[in-house]
Protein backbone atom coordinates (compact mmCIF):
# COMPACT_ATOMS: atom_id res chain seq x y z
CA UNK A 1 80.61 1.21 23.52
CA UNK A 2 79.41 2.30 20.43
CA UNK A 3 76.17 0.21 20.57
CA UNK A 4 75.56 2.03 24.01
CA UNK A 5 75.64 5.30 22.84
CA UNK A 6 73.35 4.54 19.35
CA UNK A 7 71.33 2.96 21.68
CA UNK A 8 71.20 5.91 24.87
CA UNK A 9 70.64 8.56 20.95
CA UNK A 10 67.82 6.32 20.42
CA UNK A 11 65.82 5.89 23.66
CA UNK A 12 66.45 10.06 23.92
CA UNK A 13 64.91 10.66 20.40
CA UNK A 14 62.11 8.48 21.38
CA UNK A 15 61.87 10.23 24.66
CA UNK A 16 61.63 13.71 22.89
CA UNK A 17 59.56 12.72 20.51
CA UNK A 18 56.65 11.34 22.78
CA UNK A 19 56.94 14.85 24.50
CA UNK A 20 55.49 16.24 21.14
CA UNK A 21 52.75 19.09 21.69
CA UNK A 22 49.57 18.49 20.81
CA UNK A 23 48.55 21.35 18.30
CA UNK A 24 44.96 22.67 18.05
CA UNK A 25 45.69 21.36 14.41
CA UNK A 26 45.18 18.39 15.97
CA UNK A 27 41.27 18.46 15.88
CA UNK A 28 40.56 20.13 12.39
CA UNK A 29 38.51 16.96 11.79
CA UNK A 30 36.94 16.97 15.16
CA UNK A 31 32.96 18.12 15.21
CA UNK A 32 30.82 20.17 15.83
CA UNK A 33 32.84 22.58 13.92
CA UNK A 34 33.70 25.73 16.92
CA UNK A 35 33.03 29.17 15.59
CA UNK A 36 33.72 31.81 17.95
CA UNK A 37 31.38 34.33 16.79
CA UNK A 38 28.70 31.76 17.19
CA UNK A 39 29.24 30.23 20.39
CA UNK A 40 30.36 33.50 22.27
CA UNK A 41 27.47 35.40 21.39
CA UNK A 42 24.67 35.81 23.92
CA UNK A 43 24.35 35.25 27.42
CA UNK A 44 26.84 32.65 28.73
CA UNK A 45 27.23 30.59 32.14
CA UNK A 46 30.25 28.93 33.38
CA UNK A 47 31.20 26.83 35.95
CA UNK A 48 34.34 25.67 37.30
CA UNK A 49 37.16 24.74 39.55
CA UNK A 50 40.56 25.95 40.46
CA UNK A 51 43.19 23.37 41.22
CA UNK A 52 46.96 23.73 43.09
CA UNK A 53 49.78 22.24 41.55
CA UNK A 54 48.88 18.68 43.16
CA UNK A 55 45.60 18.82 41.66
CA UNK A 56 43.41 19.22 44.73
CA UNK A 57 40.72 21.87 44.46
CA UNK A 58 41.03 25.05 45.95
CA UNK A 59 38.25 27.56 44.67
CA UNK A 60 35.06 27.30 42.81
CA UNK A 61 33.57 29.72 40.97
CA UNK A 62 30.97 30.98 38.69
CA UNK A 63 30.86 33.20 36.04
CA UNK A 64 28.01 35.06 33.69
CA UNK A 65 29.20 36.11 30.32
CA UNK A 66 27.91 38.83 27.89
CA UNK A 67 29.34 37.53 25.15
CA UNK A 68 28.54 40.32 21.82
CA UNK A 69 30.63 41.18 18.18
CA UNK A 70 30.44 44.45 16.89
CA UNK A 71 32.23 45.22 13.29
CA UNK A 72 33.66 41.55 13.84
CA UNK A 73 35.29 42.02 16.87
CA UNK A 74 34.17 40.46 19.71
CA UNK A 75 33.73 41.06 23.93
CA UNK A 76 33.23 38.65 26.49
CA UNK A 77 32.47 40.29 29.85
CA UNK A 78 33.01 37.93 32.47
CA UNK A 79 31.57 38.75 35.81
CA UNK A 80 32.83 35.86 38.12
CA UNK A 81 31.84 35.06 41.75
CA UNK A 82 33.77 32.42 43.76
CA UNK A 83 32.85 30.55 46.55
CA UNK A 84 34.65 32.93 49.21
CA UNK A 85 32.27 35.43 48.03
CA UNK A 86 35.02 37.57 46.28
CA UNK A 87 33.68 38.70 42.80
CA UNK A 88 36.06 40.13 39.55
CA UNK A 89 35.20 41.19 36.18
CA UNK A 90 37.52 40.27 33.23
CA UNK A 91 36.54 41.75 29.50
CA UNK A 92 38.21 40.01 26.73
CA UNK A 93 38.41 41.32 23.51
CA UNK A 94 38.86 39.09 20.24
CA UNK A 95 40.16 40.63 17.17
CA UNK A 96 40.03 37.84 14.15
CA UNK A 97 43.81 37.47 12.08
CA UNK A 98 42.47 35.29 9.55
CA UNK A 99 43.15 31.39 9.11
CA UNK A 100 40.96 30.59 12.26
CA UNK A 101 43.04 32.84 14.96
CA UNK A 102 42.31 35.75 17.20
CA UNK A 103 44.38 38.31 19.08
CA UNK A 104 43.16 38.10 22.45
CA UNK A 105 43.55 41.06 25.21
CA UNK A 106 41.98 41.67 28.58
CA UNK A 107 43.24 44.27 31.62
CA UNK A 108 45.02 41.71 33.51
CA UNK A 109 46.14 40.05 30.18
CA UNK A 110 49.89 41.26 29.59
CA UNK A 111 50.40 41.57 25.96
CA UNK A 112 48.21 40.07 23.25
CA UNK A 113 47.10 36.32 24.09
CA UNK A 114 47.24 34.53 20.88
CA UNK A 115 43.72 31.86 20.05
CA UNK A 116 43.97 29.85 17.20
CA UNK A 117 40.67 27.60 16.38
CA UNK A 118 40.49 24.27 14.07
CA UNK A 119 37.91 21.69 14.17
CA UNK A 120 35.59 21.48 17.58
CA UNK A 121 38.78 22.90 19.56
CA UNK A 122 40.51 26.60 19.89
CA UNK A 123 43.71 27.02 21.97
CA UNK A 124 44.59 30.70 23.69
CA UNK A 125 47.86 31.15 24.77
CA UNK A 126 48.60 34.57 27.32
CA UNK A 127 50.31 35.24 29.85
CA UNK A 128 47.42 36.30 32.93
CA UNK A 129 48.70 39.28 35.84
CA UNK A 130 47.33 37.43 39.11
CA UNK A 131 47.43 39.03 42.84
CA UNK A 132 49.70 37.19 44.86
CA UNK A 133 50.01 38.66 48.46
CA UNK A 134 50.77 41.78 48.28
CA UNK A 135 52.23 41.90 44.54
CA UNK A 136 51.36 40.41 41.51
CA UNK A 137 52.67 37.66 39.66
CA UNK A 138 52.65 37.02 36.10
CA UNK A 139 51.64 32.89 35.12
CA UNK A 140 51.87 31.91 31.71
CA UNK A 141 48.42 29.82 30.32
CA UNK A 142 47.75 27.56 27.84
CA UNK A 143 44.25 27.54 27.53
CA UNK A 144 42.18 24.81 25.06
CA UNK A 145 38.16 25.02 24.68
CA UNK A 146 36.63 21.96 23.27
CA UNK A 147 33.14 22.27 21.90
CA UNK A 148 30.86 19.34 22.77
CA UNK A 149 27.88 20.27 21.36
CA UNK A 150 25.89 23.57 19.78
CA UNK A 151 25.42 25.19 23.36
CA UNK A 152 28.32 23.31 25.67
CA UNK A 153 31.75 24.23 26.02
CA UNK A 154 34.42 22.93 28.24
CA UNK A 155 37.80 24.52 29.00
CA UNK A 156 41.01 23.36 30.66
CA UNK A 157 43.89 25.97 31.69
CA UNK A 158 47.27 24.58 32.33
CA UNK A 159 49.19 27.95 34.71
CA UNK A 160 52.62 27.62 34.59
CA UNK A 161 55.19 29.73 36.23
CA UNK A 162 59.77 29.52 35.00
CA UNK A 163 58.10 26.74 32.85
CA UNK A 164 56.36 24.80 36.41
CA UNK A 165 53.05 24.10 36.45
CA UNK A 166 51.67 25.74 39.45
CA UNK A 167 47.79 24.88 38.82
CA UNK A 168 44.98 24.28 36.68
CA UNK A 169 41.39 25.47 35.77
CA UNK A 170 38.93 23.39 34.18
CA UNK A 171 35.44 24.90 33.58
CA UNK A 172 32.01 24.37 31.77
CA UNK A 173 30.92 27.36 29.46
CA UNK A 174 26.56 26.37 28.92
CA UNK A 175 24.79 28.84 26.58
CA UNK A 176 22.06 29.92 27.81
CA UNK A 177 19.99 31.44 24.91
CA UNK A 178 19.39 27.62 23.17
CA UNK A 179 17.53 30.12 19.93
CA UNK A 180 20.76 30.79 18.50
């Protein structure tokens, strides 16, 4: 019995460690090096996809970004248009902590989101106020930007609701001002 139960504490810490989280850490090694102030400055475009819990696509979208930092704070006004036609406007705001993070807030952003950014990769973590019928529901997202190259971007957003997934963005962010 003994051997069992060494073995059954074995397989579980071998279970829980392969669930490790991948930490934006991770990439400090990882080029071209991502530097906020450089990449989100100018006119962006991005281009995306929203996906149900199963994966399947359910919106597109489109979105242009003013992306500006003034006395090292920085604004990105999104102005997105899916392909229903319906059109919102979100306006981040990034406030730098030191050691490569950010507080991040936006109007339908409850509390501070918290970006932290090593290497070609930054990770935002907030919790996003989303319509839902006739309410609103609050989804948790875990956000990670991967820089590919000087002027391309791309994004995935894991939404999770009581700790459930419940859907997934994955977008494109494209400079468009190539001078910079």
């Amino acid at each position: 019995m003994m051997f069992y139960n060494r073995l059954l504490s074995l397989a579980l810490l071998l279970t829980l460690s392969a669930c490790s989280s991948i930490s934006v850490d991770d990439y400090a090694l990882e080029q071209p090096t991502f530097i906020p102030e450089q990449f989100f400055n100018g006119p962006l475009l991005a281009s995306g996809v929203l996906k149900d819990r199963s994966g399947r696509v359910i919106r597109r979208f489109s979105a242009d970004i003013n992306a500006y930092w003034r006395d090292g704070v920085g604004t990105l006004e999104e102005d997105f248009v899916f392909d229903d036609g319906e059109e919102s406007r979100r306006v981040w705001t990034l406030t730098p902590d030191g050691d490569g993070s950010y507080t991040a807030t936006a109007g339908d952003v409850v509390g501070p989101g918290r970006a932290s950014v090593a290497g070609n990769a930054m990770f935002l973590d907030y919790v996003l106020r989303v319509p839902y019928g006739d309410r609103t529901i609050d989804l948790a997202i875990d956000d990670r930007m991967y820089l590919l190259s000087h002027d391309l971007l791309i994004n995935e957003s894991q939404m999770r609701k009581f700790g459930f997934r419940v859907g997934e963005i994955v977008l494109t962010i494209q400079r468009q001002d190539a001078a910079n």
